[in-house]
C-alpha atoms as a PDB file:
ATOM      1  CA  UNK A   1       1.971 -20.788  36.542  1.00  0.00           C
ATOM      2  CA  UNK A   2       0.371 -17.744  37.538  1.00  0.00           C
ATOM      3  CA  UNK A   3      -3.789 -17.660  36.964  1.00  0.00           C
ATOM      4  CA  UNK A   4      -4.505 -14.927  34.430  1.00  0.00           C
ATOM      5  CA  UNK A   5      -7.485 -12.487  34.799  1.00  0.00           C
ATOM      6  CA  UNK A   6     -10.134 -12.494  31.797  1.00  0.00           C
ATOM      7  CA  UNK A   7     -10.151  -8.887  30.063  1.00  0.00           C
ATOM      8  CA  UNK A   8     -11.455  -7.166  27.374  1.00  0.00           C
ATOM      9  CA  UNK A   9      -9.723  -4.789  25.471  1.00  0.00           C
ATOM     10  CA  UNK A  10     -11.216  -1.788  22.916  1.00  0.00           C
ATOM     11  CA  UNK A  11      -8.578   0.444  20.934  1.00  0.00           C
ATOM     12  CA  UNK A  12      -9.180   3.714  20.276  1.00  0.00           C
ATOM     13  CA  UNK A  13      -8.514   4.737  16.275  1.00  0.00           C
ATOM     14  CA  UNK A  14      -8.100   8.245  15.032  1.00  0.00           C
ATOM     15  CA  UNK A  15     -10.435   8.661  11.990  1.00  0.00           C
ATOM     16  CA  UNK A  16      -9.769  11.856  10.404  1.00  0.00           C
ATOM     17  CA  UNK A  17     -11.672  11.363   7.407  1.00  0.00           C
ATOM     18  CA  UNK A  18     -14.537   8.866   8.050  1.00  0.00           C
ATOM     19  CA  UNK A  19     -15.679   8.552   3.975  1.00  0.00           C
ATOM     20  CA  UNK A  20     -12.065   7.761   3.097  1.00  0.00           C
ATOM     21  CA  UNK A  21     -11.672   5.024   6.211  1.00  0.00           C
ATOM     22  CA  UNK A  22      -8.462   5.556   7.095  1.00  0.00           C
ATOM     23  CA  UNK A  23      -7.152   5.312  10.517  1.00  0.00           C
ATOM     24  CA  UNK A  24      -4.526   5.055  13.254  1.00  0.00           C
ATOM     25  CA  UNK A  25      -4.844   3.400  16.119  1.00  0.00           C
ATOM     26  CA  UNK A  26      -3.902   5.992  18.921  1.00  0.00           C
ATOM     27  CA  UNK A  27      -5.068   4.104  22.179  1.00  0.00           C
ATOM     28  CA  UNK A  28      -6.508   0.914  24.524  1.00  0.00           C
ATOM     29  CA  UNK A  29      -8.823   0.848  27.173  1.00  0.00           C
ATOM     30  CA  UNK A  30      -8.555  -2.730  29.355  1.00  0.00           C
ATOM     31  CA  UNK A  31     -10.964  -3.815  31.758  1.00  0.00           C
ATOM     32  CA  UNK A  32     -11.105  -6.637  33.797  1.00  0.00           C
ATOM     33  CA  UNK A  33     -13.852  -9.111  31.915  1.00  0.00           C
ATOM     34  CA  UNK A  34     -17.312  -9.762  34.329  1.00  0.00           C
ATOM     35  CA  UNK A  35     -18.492 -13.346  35.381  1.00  0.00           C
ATOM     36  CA  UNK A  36     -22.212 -12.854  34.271  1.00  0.00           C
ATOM     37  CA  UNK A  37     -22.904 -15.573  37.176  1.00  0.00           C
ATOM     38  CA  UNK A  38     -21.392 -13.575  39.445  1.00  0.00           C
ATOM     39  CA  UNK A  39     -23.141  -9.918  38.353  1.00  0.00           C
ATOM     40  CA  UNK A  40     -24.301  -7.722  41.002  1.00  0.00           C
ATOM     41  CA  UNK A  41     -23.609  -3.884  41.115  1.00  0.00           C
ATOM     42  CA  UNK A  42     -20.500  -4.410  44.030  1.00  0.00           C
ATOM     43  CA  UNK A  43     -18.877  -6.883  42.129  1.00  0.00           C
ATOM     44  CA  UNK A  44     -19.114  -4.765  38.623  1.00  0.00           C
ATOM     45  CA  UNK A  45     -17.517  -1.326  40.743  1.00  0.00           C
ATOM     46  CA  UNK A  46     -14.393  -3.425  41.889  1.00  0.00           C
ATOM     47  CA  UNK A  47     -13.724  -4.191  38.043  1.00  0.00           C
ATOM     48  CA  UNK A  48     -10.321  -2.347  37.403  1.00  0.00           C
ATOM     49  CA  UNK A  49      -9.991  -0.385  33.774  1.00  0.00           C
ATOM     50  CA  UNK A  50      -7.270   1.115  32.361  1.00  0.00           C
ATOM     51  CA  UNK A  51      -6.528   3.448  29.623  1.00  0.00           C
ATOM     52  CA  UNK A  52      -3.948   5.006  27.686  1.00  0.00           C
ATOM     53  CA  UNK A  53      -2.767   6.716  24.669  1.00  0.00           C
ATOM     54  CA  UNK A  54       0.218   6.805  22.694  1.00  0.00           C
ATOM     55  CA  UNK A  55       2.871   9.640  23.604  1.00  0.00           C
ATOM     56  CA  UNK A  56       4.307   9.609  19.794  1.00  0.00           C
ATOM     57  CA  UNK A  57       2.158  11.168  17.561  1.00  0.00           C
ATOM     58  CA  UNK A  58       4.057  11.038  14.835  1.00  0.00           C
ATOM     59  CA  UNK A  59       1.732   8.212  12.953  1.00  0.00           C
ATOM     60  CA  UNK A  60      -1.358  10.618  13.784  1.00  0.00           C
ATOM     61  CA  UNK A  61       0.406  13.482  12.157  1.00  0.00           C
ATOM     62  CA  UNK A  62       1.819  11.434   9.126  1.00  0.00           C
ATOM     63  CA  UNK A  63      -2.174  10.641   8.150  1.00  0.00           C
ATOM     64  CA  UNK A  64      -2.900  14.019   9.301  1.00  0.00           C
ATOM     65  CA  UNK A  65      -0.631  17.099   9.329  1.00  0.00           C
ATOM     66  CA  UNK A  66      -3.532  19.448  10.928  1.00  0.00           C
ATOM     67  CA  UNK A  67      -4.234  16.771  13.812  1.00  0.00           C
ATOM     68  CA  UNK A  68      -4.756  18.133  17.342  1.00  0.00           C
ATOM     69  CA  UNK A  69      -2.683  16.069  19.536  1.00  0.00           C
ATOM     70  CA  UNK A  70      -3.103  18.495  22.240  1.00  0.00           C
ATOM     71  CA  UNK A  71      -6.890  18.092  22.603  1.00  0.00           C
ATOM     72  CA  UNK A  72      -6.264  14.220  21.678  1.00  0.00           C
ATOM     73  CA  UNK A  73      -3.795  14.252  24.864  1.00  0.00           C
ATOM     74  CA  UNK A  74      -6.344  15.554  26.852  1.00  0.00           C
ATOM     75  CA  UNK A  75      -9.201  13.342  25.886  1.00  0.00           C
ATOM     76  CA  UNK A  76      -7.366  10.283  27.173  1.00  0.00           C
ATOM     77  CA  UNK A  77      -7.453  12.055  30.938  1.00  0.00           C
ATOM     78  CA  UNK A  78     -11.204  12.580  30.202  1.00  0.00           C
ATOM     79  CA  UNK A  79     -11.847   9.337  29.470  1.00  0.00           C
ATOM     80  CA  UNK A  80      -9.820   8.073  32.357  1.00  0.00           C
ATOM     81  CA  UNK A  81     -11.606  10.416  34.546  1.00  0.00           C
ATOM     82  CA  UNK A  82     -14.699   9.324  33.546  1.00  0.00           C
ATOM     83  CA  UNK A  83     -14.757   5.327  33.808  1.00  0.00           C
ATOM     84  CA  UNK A  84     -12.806   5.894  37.462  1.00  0.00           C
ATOM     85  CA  UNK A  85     -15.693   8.393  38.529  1.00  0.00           C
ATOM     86  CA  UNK A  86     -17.951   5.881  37.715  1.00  0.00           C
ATOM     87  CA  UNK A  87     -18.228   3.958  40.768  1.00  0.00           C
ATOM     88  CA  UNK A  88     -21.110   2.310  40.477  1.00  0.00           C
ATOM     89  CA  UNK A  89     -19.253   0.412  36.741  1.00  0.00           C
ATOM     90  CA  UNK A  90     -22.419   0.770  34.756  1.00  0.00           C
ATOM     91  CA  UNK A  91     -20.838   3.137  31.544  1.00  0.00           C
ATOM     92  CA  UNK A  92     -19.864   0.774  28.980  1.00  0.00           C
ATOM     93  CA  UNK A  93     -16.363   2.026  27.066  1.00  0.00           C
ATOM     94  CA  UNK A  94     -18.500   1.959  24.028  1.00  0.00           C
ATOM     95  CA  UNK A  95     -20.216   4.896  26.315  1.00  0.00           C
ATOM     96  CA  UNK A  96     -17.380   6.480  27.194  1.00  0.00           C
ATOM     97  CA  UNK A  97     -16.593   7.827  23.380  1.00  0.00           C
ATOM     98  CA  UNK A  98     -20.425   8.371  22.380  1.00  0.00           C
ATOM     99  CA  UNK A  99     -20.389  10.675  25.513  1.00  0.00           C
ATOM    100  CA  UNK A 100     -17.712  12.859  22.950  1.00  0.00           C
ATOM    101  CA  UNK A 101     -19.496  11.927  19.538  1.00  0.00           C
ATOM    102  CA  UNK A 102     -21.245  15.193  19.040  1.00  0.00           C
ATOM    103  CA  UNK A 103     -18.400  16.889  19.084  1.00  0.00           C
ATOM    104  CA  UNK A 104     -15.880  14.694  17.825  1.00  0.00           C
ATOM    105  CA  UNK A 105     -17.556  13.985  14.440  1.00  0.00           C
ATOM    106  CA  UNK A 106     -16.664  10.442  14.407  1.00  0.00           C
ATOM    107  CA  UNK A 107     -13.000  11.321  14.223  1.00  0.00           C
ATOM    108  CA  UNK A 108     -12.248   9.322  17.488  1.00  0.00           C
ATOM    109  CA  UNK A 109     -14.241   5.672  17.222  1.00  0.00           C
ATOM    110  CA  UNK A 110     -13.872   2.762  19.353  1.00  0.00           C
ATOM    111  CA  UNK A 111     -13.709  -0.931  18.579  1.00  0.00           C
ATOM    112  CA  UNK A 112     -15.558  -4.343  19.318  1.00  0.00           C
ATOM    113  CA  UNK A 113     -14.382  -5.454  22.479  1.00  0.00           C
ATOM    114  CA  UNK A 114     -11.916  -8.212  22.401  1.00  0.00           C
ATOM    115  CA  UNK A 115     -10.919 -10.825  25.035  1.00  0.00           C
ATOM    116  CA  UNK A 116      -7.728 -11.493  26.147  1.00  0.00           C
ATOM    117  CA  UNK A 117      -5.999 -13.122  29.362  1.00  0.00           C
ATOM    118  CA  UNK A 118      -4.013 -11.196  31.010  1.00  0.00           C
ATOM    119  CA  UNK A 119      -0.958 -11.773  34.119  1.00  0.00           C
ATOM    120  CA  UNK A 120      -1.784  -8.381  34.845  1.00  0.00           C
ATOM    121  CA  UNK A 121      -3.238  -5.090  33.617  1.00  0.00           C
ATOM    122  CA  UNK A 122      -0.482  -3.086  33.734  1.00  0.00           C
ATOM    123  CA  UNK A 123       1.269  -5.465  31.553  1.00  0.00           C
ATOM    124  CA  UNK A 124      -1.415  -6.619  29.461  1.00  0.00           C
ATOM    125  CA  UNK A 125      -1.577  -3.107  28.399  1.00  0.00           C
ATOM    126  CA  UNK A 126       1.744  -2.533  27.846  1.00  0.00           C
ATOM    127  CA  UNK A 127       1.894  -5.616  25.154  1.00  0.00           C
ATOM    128  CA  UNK A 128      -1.721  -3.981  23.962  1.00  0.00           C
ATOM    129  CA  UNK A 129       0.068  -0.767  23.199  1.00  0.00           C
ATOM    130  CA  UNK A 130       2.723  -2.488  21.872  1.00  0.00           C
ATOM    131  CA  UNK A 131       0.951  -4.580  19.427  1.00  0.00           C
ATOM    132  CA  UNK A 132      -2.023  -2.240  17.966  1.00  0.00           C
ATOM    133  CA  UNK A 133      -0.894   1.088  19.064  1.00  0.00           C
ATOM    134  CA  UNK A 134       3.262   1.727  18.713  1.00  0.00           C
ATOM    135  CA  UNK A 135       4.266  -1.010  16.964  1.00  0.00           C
ATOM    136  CA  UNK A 136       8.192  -0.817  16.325  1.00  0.00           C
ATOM    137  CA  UNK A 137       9.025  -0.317  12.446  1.00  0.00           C
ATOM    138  CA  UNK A 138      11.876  -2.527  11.008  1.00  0.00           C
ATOM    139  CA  UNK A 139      14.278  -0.738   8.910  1.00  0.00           C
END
């Protein structure tokens, strides 16, 4: 059996009207979890992350006609060009969206970070997607 790496996981959820609470999950960021015994600023730059975001908006749209999958398209590459300019891996995810807040308006939040084991990240993040983000609908 192959040994699996300790992650963490956030999704990304579309909240278009925060009083109302609704939402659609429209992304994951996965990052390889840190050994607090083993912490020091090397180790914490080779931590791999990942993110993506879905490429069928059509759940977005359904809660929200006027959505603007465009600019949410383009967020994803700014947030992956973000964490991967970070070299140094001190920006928490959480980071990553408050950097956006002021103009996003709470529309795009981010969750609680939750562990999972993964055989890779590439995969991991597939099944992530899968499972929180395009889920397949029975008929």
């Amino acid at each position: 059996m192959n040994q699996r790496i300790p992650c963490e996981f956030f999704l990304f959820r579309y909240v278009p009207n925060v009083v109302r609470g609704e939402f659609v999950n429209i992304g994951v960021l996965i990052r390889e979890a840190q050994d607090p015994s083993a912490w020091s600023p090397k180790s914490v730059s080779t931590l791999r992350t990942e993110v993506r975001f879905t490429r069928d908006w059509r759940r977005v749209r359904a809660l929200d006609p006027a959505a603007e999958t465009d600019f949410l398209e383009s967020l994803e590459q700014e947030i992956a060009k973000l964490l991967h300019a970070d070299t140094a891996g001190l920006i928490p995810p959480r980071s990553v969206v408050d950097v956006f807040s002021e103009t996003l308006s709470n529309s795009i939040q981010i969750t609680e970070p939750q562990a999972t084991l993964a055989e890779s990240l590439e995969l991991e993040l597939e099944q992530l997607m899968r499972l929180y983000v395009e889920p397949t609908l029975i008929a």
